[in-house]
PDB file of N, CA and C in Angstrom:
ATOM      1  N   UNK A   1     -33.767  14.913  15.152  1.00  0.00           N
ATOM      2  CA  UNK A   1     -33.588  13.740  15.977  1.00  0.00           C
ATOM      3  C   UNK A   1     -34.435  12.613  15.382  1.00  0.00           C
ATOM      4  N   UNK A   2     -33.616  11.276  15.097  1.00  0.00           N
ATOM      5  CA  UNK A   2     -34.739  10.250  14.433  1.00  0.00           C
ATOM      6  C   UNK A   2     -35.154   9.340  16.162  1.00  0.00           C
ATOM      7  N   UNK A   3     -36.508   8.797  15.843  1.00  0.00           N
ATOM      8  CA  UNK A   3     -37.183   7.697  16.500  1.00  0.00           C
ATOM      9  C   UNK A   3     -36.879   6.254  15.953  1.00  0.00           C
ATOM     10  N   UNK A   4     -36.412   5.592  16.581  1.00  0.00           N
ATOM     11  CA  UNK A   4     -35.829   4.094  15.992  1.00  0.00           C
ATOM     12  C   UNK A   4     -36.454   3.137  17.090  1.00  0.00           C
ATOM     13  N   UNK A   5     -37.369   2.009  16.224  1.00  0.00           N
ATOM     14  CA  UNK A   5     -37.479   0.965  17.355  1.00  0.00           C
ATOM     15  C   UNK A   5     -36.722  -0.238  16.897  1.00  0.00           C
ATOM     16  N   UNK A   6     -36.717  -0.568  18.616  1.00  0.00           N
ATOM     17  CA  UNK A   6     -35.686  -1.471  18.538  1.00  0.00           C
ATOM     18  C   UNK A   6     -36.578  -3.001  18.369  1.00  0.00           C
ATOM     19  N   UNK A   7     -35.930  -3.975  18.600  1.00  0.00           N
ATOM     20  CA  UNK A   7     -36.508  -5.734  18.129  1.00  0.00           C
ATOM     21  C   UNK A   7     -37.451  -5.823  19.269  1.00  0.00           C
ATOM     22  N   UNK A   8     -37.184  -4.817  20.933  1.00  0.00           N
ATOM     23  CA  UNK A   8     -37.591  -5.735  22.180  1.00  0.00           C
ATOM     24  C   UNK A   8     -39.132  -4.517  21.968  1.00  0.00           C
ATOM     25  N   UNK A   9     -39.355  -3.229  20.829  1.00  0.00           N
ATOM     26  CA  UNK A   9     -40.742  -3.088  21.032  1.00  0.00           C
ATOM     27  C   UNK A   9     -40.057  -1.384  21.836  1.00  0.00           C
ATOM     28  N   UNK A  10     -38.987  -1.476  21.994  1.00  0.00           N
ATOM     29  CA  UNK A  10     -38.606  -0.137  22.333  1.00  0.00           C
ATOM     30  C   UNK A  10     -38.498   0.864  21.434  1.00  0.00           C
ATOM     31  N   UNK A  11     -38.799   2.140  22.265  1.00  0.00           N
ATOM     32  CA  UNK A  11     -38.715   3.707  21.321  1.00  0.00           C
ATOM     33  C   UNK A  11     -37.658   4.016  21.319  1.00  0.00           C
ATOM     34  N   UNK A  12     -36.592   4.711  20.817  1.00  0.00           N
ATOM     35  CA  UNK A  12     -35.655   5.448  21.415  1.00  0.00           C
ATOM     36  C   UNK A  12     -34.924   6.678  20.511  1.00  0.00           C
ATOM     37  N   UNK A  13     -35.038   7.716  21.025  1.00  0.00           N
ATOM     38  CA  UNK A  13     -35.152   9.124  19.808  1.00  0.00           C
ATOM     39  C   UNK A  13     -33.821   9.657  20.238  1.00  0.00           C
ATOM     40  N   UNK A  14     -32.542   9.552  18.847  1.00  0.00           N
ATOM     41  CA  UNK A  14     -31.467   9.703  19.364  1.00  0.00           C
ATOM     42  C   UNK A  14     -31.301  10.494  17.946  1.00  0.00           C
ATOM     43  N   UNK A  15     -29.872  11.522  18.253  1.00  0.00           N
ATOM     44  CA  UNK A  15     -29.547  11.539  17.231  1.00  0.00           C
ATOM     45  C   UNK A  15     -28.249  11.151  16.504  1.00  0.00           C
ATOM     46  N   UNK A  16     -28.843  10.071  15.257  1.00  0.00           N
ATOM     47  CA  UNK A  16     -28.192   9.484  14.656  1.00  0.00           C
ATOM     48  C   UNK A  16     -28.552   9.006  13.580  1.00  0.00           C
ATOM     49  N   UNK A  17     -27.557   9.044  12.170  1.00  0.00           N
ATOM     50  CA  UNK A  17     -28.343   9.271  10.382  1.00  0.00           C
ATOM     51  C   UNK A  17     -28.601   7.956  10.878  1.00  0.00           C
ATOM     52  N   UNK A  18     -30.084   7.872  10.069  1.00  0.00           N
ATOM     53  CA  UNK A  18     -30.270   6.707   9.988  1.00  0.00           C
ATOM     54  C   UNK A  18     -30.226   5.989   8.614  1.00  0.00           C
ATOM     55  N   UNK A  19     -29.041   6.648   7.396  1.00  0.00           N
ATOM     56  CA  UNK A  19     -28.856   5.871   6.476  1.00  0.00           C
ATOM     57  C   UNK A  19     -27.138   5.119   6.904  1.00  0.00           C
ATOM     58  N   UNK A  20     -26.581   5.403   8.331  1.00  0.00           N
ATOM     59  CA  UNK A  20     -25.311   4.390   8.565  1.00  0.00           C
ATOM     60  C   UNK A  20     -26.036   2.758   8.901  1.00  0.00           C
ATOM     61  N   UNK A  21     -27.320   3.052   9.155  1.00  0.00           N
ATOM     62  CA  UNK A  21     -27.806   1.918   9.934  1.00  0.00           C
ATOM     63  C   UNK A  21     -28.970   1.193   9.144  1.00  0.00           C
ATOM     64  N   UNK A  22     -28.860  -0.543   9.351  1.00  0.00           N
ATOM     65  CA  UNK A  22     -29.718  -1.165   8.553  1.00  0.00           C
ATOM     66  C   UNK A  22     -31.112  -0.984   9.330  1.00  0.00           C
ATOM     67  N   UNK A  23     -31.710  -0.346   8.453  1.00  0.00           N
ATOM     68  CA  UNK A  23     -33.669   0.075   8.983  1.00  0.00           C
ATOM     69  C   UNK A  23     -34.468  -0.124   7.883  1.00  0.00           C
ATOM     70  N   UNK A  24     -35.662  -0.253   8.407  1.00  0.00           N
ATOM     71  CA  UNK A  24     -36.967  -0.158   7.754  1.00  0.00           C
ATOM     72  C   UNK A  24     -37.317   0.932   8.354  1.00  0.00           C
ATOM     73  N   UNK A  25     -38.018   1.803   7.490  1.00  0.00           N
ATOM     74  CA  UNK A  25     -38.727   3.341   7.518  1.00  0.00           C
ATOM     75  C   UNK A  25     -39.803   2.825   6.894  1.00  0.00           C
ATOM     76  N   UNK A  26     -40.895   3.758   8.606  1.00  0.00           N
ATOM     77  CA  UNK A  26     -42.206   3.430   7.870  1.00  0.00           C
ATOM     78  C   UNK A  26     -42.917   5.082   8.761  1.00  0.00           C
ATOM     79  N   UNK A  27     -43.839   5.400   8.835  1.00  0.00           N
ATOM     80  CA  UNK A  27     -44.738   6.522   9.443  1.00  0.00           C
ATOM     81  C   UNK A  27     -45.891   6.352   9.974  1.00  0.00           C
ATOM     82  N   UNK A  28     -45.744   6.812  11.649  1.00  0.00           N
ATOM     83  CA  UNK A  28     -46.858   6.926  11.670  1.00  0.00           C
ATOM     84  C   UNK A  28     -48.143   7.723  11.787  1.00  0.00           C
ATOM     85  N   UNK A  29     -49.094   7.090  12.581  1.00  0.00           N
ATOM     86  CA  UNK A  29     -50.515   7.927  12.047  1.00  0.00           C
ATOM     87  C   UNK A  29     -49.987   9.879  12.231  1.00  0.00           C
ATOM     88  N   UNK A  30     -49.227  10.165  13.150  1.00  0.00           N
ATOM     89  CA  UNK A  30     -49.055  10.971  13.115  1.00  0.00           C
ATOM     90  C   UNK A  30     -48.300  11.728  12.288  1.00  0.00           C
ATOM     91  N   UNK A  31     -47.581  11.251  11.152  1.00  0.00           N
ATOM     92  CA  UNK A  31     -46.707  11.379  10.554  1.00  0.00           C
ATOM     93  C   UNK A  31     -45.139  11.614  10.370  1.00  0.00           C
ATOM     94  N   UNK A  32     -44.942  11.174  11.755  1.00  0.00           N
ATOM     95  CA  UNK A  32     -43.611  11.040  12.129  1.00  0.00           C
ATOM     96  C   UNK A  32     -42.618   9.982  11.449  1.00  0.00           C
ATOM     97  N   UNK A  33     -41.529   9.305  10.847  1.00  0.00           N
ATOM     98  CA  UNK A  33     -40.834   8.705  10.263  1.00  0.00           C
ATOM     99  C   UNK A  33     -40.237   7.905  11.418  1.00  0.00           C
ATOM    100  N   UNK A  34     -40.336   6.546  11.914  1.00  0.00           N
ATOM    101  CA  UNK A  34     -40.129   5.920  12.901  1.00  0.00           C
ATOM    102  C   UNK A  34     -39.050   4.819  11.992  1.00  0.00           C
ATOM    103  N   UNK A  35     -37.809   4.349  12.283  1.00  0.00           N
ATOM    104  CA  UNK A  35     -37.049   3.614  11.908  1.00  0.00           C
ATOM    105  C   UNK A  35     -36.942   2.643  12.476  1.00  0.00           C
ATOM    106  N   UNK A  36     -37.128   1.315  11.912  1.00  0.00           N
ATOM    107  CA  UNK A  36     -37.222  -0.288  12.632  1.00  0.00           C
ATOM    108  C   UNK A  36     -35.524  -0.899  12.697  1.00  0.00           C
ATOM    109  N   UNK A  37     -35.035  -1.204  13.569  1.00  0.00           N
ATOM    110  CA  UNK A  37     -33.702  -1.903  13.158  1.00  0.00           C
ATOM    111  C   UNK A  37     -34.277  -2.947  12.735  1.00  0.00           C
ATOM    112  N   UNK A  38     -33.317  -3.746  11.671  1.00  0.00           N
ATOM    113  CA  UNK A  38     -33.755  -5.084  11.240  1.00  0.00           C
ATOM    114  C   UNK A  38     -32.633  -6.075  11.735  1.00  0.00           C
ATOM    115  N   UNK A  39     -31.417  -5.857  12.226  1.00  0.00           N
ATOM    116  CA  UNK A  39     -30.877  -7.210  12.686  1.00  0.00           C
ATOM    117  C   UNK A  39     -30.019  -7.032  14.030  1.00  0.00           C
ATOM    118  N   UNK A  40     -29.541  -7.429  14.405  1.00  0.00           N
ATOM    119  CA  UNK A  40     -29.078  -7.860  16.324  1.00  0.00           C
ATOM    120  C   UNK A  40     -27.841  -6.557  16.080  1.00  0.00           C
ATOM    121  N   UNK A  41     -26.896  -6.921  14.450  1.00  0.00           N
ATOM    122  CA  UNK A  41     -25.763  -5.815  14.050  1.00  0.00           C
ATOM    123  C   UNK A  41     -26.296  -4.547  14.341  1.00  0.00           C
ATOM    124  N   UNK A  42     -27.488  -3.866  13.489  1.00  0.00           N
ATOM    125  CA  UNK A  42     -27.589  -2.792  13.676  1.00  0.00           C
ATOM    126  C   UNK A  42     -28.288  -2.148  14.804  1.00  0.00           C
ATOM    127  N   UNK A  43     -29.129  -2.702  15.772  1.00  0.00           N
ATOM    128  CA  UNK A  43     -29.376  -2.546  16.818  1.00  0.00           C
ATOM    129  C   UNK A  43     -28.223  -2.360  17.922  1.00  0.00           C
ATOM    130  N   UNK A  44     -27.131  -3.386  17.767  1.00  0.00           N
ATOM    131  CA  UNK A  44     -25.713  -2.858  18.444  1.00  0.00           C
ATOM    132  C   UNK A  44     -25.119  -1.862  17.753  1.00  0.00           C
ATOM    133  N   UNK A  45     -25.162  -1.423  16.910  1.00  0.00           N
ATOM    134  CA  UNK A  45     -24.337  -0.285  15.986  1.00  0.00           C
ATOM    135  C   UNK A  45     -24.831   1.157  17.001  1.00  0.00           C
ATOM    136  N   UNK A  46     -25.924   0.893  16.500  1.00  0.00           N
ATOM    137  CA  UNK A  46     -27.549   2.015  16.997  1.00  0.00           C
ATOM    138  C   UNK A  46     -27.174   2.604  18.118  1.00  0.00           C
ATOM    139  N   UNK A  47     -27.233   1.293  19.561  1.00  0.00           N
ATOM    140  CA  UNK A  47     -26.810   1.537  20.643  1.00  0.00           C
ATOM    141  C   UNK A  47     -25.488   1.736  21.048  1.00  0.00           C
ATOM    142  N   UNK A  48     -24.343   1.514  20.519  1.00  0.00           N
ATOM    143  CA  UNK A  48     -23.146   2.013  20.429  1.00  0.00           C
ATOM    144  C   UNK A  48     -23.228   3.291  20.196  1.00  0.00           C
ATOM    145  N   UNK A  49     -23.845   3.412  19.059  1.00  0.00           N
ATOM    146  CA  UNK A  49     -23.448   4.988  18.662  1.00  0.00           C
ATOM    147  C   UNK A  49     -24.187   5.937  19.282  1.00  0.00           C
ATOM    148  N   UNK A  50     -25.277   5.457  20.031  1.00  0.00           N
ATOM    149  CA  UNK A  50     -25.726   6.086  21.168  1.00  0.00           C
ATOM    150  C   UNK A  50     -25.565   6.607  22.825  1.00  0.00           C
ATOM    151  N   UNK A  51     -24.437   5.282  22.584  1.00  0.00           N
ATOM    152  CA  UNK A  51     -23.400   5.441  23.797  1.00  0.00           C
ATOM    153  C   UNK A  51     -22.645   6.495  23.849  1.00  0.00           C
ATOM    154  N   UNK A  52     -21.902   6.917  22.652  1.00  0.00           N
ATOM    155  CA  UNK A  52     -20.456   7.626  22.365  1.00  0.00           C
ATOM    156  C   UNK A  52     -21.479   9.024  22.649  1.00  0.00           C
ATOM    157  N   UNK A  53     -22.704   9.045  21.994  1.00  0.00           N
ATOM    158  CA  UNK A  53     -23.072  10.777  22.297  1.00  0.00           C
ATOM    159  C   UNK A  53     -23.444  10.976  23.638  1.00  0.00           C
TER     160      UNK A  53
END
């Protein structure tokens, strides 16, 4: 399951590749792989495709 935040500062751990979607991958202290959306598109993609599951 990936962790993706969204623009508004939200968590949200769904599962979905996160190479369909435009992200920044970064880790944190804990070493978890947290994915940033970078534009309004893939944040609606994100949440779409979070809808359908």
């Amino acid at each position: 399951m990936a962790r993706y935040l969204l623009r508004n500062g939200s968590l949200l751990s769904i599962e979905v590749e996160p190479k369909l979607i435009d992200v920044l991958v970064f880790r944190s202290f804990s070493g978890e792989y947290i994915y940033a959306t970078l534009s309004e598109s893939a944040e609606h993609r994100l949440l779409k495709a979070w809808d359908l599951s």
